[in-house]
N, C-alpha and C. Protein backbone atom coordinates (compact mmCIF):
# COMPACT_ATOMS: atom_id res chain seq x y z
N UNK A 1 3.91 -34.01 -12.08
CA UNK A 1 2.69 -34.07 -11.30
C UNK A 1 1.51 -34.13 -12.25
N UNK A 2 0.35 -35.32 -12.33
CA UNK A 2 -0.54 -34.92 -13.36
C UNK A 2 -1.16 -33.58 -13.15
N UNK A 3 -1.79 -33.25 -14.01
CA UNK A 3 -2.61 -32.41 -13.79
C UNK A 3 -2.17 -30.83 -13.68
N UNK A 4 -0.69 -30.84 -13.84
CA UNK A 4 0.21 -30.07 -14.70
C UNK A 4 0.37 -29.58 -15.42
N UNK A 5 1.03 -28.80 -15.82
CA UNK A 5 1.94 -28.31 -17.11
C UNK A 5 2.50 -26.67 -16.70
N UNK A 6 3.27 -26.57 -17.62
CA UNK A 6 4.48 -25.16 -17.49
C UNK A 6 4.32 -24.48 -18.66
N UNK A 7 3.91 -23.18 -18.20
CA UNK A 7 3.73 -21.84 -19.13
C UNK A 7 4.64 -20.90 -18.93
N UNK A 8 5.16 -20.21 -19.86
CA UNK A 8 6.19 -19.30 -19.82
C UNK A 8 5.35 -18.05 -20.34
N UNK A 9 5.06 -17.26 -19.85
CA UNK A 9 4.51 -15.70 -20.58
C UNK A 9 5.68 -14.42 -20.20
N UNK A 10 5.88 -13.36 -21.04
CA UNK A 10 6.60 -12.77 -20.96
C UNK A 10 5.60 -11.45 -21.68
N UNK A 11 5.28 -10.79 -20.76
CA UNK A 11 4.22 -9.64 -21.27
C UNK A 11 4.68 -8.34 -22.15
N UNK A 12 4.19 -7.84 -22.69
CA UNK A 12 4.42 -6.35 -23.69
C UNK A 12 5.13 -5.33 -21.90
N UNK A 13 6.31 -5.14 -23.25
CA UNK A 13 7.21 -4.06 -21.99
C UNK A 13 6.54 -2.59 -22.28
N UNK A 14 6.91 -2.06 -21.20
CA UNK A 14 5.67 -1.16 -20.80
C UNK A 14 7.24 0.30 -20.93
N UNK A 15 7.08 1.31 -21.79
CA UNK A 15 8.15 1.99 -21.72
C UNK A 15 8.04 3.38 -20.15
N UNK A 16 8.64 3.79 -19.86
CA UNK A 16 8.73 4.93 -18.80
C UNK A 16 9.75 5.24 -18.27
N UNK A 17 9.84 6.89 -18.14
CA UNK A 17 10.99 8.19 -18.14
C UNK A 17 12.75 6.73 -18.40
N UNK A 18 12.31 6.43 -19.57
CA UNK A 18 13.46 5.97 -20.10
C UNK A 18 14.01 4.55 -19.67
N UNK A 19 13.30 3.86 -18.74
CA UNK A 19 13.68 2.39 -18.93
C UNK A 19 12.41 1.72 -19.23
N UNK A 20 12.57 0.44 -19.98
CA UNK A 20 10.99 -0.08 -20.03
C UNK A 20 11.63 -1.15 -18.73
N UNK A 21 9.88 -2.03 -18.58
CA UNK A 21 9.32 -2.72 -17.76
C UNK A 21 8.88 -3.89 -18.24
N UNK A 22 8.88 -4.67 -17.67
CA UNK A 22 8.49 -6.08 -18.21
C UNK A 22 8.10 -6.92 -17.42
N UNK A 23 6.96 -7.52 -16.93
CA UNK A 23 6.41 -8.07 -16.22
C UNK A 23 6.40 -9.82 -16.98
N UNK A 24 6.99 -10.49 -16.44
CA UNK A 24 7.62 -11.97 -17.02
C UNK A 24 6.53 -12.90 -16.04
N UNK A 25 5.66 -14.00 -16.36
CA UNK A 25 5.00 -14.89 -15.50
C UNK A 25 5.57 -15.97 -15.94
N UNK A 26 6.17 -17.12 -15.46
CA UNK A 26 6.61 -18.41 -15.51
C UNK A 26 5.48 -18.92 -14.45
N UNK A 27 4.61 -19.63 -15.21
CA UNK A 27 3.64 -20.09 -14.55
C UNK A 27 3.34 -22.00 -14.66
N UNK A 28 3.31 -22.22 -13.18
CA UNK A 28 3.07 -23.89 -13.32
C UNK A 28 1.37 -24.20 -13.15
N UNK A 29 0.84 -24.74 -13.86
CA UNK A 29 -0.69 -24.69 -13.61
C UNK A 29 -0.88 -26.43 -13.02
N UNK A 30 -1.64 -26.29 -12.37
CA UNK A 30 -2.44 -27.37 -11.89
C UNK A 30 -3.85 -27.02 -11.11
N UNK A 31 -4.72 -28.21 -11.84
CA UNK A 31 -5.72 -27.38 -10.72
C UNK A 31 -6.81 -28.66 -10.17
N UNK A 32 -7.52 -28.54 -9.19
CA UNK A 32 -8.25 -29.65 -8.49
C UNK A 32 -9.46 -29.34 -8.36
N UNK A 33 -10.43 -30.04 -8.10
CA UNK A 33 -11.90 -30.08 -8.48
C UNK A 33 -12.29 -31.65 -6.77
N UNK A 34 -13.66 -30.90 -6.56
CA UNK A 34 -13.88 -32.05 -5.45
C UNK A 34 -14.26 -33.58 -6.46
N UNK A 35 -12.95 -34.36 -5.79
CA UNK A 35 -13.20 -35.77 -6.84
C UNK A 35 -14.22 -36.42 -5.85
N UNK A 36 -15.12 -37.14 -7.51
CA UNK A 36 -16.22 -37.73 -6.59
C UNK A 36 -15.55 -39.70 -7.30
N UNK A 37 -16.38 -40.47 -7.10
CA UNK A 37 -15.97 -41.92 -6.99
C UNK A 37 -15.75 -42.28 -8.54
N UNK A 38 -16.92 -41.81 -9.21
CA UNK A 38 -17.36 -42.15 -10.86
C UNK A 38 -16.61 -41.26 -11.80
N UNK A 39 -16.71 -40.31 -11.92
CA UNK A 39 -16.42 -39.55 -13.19
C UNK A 39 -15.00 -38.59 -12.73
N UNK A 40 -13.73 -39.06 -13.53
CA UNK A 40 -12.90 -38.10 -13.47
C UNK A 40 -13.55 -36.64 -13.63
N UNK A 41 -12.41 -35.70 -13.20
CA UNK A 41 -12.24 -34.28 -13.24
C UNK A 41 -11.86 -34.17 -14.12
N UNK A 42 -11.99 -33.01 -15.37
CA UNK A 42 -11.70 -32.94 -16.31
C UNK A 42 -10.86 -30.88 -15.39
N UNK A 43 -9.54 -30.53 -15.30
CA UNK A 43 -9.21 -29.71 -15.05
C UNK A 43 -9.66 -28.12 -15.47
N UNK A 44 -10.16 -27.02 -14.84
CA UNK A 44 -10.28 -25.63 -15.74
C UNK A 44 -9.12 -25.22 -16.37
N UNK A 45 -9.31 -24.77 -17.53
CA UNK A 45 -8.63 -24.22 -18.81
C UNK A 45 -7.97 -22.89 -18.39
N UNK A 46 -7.43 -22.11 -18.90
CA UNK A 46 -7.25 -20.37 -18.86
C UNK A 46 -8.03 -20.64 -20.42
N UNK A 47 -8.59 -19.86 -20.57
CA UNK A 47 -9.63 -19.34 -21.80
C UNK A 47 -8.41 -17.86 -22.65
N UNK A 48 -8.12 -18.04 -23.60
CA UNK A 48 -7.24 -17.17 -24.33
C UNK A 48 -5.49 -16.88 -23.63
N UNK A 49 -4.94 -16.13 -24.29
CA UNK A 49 -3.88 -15.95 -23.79
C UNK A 49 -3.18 -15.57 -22.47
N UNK A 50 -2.63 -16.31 -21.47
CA UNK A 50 -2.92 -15.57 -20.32
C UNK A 50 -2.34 -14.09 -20.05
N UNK A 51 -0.93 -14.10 -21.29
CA UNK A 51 -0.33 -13.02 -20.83
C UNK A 51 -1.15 -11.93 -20.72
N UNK A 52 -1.82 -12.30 -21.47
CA UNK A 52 -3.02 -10.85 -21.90
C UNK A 52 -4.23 -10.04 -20.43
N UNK A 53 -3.20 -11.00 -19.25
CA UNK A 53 -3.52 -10.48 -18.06
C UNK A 53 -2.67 -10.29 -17.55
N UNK A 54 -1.47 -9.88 -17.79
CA UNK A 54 -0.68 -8.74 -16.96
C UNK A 54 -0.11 -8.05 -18.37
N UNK A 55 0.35 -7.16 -18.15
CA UNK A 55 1.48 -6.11 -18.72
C UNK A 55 1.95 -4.99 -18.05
N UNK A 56 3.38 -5.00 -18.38
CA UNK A 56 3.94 -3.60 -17.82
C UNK A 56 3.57 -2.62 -17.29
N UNK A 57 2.35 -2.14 -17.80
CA UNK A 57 2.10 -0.57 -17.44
C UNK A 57 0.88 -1.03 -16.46
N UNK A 58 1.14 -2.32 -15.84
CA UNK A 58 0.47 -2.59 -14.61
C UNK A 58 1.08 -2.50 -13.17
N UNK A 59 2.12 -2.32 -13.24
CA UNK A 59 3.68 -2.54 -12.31
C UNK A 59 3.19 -1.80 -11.29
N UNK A 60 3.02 -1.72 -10.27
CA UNK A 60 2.61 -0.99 -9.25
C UNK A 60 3.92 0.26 -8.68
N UNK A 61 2.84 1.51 -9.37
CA UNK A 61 3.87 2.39 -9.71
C UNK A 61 5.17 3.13 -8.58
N UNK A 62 4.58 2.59 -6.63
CA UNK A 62 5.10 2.90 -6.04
C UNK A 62 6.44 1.78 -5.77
N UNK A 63 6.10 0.65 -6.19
CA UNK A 63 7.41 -0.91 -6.07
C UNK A 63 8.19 -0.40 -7.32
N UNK A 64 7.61 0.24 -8.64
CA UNK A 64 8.26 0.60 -9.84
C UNK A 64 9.67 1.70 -9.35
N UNK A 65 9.16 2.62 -8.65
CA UNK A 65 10.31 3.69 -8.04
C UNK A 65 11.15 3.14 -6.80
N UNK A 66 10.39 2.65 -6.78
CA UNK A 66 11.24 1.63 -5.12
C UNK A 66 12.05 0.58 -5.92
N UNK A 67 11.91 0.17 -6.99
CA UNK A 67 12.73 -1.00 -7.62
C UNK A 67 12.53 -2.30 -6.92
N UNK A 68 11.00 -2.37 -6.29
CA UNK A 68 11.00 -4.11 -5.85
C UNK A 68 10.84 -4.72 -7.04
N UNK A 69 10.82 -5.71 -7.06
CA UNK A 69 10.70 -7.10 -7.81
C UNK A 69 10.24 -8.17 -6.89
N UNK A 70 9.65 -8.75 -7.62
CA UNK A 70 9.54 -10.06 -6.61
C UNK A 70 8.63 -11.69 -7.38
N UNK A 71 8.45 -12.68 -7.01
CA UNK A 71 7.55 -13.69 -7.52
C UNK A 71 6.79 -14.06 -6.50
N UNK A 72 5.78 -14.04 -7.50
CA UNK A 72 3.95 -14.12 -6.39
C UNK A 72 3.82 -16.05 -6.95
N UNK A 73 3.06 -17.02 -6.14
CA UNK A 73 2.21 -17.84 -6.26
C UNK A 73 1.27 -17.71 -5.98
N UNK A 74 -0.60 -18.26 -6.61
CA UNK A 74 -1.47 -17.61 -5.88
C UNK A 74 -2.34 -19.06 -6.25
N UNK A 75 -3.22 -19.25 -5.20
CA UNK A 75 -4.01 -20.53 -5.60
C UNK A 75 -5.25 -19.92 -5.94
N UNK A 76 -6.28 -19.98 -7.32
CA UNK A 76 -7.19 -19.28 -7.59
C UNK A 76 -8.68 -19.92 -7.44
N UNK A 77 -9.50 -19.69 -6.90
CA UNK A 77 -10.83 -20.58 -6.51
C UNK A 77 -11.54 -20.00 -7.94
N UNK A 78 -12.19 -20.94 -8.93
CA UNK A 78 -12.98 -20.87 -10.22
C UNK A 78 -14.46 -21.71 -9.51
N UNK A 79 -14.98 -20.69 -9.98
CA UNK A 79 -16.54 -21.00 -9.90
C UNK A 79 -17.07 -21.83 -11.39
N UNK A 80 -18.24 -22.60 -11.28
CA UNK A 80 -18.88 -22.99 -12.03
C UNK A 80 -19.46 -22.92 -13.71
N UNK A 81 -18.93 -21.02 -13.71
CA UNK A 81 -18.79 -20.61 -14.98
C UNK A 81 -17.76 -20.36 -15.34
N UNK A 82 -16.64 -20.45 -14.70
CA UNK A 82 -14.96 -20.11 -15.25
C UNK A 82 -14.45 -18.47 -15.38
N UNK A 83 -15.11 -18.53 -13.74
CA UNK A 83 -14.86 -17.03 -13.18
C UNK A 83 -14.07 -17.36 -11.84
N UNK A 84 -12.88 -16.37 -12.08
CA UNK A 84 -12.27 -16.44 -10.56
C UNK A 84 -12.74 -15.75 -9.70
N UNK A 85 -13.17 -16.38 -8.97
CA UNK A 85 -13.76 -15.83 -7.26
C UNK A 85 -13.25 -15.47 -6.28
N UNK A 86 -11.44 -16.05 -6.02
CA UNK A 86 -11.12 -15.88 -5.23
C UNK A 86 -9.48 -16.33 -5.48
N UNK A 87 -8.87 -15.84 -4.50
CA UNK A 87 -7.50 -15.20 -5.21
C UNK A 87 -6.54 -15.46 -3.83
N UNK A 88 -5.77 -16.67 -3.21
CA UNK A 88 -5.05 -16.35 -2.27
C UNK A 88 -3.77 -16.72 -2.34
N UNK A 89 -2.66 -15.45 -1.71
CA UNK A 89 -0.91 -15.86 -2.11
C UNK A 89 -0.83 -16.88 -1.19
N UNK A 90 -0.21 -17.80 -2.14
CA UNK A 90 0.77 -19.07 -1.40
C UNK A 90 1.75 -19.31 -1.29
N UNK A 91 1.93 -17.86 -1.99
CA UNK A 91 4.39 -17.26 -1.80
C UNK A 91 3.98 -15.98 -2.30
N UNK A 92 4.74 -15.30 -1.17
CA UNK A 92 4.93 -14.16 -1.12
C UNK A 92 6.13 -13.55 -1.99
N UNK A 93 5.78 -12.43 -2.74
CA UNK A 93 7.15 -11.45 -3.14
C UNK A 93 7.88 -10.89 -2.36
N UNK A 94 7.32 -10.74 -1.15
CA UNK A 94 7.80 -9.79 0.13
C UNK A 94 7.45 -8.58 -0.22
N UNK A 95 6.79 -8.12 -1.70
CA UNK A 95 6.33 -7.17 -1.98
C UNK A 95 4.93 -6.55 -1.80
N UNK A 96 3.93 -6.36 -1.06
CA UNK A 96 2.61 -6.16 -0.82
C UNK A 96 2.41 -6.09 -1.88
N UNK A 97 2.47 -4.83 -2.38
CA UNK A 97 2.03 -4.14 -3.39
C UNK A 97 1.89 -5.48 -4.84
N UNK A 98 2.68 -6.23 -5.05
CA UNK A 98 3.32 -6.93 -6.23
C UNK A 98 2.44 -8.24 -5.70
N UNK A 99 1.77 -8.31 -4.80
CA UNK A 99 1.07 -9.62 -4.28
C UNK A 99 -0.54 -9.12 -4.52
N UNK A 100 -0.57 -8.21 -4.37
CA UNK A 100 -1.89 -7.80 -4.50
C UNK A 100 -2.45 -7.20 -5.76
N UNK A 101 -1.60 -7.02 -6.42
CA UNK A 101 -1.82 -6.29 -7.79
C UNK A 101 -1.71 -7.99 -8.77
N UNK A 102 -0.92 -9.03 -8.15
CA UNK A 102 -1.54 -9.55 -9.00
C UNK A 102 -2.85 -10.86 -8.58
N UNK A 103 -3.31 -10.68 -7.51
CA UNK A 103 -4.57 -11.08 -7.23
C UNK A 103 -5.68 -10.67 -7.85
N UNK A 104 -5.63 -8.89 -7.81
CA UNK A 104 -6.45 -8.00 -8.71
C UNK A 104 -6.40 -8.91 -9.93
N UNK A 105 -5.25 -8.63 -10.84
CA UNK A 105 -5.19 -8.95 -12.02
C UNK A 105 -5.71 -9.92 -12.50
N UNK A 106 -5.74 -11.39 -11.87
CA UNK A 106 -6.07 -12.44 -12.50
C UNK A 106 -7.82 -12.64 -11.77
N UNK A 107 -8.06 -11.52 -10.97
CA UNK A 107 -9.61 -11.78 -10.32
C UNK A 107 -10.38 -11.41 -11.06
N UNK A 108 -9.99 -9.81 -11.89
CA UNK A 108 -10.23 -9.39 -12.92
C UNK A 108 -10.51 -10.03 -14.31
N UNK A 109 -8.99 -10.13 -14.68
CA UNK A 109 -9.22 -10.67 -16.12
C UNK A 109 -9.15 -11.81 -16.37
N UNK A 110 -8.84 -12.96 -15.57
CA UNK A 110 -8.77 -14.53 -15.81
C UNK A 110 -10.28 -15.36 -15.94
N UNK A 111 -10.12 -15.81 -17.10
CA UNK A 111 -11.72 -16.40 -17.34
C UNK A 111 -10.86 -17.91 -17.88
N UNK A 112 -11.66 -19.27 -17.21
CA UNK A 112 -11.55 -20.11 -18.00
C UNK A 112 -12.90 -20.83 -18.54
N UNK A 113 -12.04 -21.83 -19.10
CA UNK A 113 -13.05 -23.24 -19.36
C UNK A 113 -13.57 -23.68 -17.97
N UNK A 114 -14.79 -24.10 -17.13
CA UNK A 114 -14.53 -24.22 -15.77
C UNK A 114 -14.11 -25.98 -15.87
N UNK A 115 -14.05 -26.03 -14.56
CA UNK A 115 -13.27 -27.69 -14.67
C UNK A 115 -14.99 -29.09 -14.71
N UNK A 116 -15.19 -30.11 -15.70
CA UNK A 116 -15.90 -30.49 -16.00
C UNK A 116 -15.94 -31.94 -15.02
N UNK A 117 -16.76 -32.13 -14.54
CA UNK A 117 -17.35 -33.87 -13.90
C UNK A 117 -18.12 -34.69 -14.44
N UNK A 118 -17.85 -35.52 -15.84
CA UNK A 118 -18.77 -36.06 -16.53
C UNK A 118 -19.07 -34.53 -17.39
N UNK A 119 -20.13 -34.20 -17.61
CA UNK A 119 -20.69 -33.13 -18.44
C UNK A 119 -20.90 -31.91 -17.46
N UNK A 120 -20.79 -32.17 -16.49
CA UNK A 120 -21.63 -31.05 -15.65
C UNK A 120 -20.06 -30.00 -15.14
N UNK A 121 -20.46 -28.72 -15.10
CA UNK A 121 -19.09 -27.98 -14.67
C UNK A 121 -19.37 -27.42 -13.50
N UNK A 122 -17.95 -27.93 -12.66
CA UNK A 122 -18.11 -27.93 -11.20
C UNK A 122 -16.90 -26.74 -10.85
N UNK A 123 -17.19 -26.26 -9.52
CA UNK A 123 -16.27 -25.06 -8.60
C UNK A 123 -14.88 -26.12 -8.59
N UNK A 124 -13.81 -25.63 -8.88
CA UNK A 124 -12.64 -25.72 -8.84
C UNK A 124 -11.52 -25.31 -8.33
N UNK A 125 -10.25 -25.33 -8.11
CA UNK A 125 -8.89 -24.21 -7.79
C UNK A 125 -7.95 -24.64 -8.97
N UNK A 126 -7.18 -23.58 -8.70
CA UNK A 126 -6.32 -22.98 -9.94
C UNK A 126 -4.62 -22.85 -9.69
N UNK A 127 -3.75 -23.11 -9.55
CA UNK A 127 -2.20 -22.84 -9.14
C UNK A 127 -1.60 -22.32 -10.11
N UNK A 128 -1.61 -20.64 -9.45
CA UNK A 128 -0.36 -20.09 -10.73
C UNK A 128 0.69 -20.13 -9.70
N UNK A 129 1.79 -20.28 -10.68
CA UNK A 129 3.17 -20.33 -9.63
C UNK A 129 4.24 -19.35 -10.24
N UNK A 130 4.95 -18.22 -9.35
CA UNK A 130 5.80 -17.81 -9.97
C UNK A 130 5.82 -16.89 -11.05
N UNK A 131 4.19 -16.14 -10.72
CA UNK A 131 4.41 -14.91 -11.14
C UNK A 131 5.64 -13.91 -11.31
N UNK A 132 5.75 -13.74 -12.22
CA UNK A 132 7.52 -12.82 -11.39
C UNK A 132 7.51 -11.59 -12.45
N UNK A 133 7.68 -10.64 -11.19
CA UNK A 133 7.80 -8.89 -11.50
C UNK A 133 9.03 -8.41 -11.30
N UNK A 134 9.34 -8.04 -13.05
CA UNK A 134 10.64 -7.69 -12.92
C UNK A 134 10.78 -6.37 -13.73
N UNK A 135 12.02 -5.61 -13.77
CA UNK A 135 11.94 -4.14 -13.89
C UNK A 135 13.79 -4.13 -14.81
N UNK A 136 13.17 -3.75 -16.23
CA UNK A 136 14.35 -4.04 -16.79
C UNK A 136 14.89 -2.83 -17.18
N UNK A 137 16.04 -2.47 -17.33
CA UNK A 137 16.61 -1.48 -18.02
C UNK A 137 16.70 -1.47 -19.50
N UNK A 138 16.49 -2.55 -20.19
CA UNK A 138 16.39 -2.54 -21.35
C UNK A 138 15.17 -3.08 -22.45
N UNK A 139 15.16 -2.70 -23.51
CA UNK A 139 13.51 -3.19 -24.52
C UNK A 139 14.10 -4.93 -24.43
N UNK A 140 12.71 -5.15 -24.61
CA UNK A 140 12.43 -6.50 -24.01
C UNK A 140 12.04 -7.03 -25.27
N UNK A 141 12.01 -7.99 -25.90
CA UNK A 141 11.47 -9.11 -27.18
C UNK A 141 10.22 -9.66 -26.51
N UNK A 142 9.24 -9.45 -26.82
CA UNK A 142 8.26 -10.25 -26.46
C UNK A 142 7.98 -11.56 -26.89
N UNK A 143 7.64 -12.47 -27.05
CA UNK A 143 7.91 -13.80 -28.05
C UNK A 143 6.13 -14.33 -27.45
N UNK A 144 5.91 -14.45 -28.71
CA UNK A 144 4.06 -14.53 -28.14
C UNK A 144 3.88 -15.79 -27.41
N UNK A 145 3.38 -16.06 -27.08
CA UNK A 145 2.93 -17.38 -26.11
C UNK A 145 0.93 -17.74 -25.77
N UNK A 146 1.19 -19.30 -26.27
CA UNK A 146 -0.19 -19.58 -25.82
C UNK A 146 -0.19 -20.24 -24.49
N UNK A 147 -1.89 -20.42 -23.92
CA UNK A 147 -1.60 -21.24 -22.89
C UNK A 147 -1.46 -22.83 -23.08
N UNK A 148 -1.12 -23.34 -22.58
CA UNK A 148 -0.85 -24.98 -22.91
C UNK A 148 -1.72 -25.36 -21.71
N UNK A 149 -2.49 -26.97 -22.75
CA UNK A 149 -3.17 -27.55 -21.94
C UNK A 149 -3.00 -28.33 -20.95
N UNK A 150 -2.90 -28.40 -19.60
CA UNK A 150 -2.62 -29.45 -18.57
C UNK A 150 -2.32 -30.45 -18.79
N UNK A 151 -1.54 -31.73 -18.71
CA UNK A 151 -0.72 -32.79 -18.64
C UNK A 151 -1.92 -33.69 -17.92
N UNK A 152 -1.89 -34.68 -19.29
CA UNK A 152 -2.84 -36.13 -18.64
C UNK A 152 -3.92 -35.89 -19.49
N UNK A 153 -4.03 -34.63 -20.36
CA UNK A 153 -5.67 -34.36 -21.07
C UNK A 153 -5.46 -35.26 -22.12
């Protein structure tokens, strides 16, 4: 699909009363901008690492004892300065808690490049796909990861 590309993040495991945690995002990005006739869309960026918006010791501590897991999609509305504004699931974990914690998360800490029209930077959306909260019994390898730039740039 243009306007694509596939990120793998695998966040710092988070240790507690003896198993760690690991919050894993396999994320598909694409994102859309209102196309006008003249000037392609130039897509918004994630600005730094994304993992560096979730980690373990974010796990929502009541799904953590309950042992949900689950994978969130969320389509993210970016404003003009490459601030997320707005945050809605487009797949559910079946987990509340694990859907909403990571709306927080990326409303919070997700800053990009905003998406460009000619020179001028315009309101945009964002597709993370496949957030996925998982709860491991064992230490986890973290393997660092950048974000990769969208497909077609």
């Amino acid at each position: 699909m243009p306007g694509s590309s596939f990120v793998s993040i695998l966040a710092r495991p988070f240790t507690t009363l003896g198993s760690a945690v690991a919050l894993v995002a396999t994320v598909t990005l694409s994102a859309s901008a209102p196309a006008a006739a003249h000037d392609p869309i130039d897509p918004p960026r994630p600005m730094g690492d994304m993992s560096q918006w979730f980690s373990g010791d974010n796990y929502p501590p009541a799904a953590m004892r309950a042992g949900q897991e689950g994978n969130v999609s969320v389509v993210l509305s970016i404003n003009a300065q490459g601030l997320v504004t707005g945050c809605q699931v487009t797949k559910s974990s079946g987990v509340p808690a694990l859907d909403a914690r990571t709306c927080m998360l990326v409303t919070r800490r997700g800053r990009f490049v905003p998406a460009k029209q000619g020179d001028q930077a315009v309101a945009s959306t964002y597709d993370l796909h496949d957030v996925e909260w998982r709860i491991r019994d064992m230490s986890v390898h973290v393997p660092s990861s950048a974000p990769q730039e969208p497909a077609g740039q």
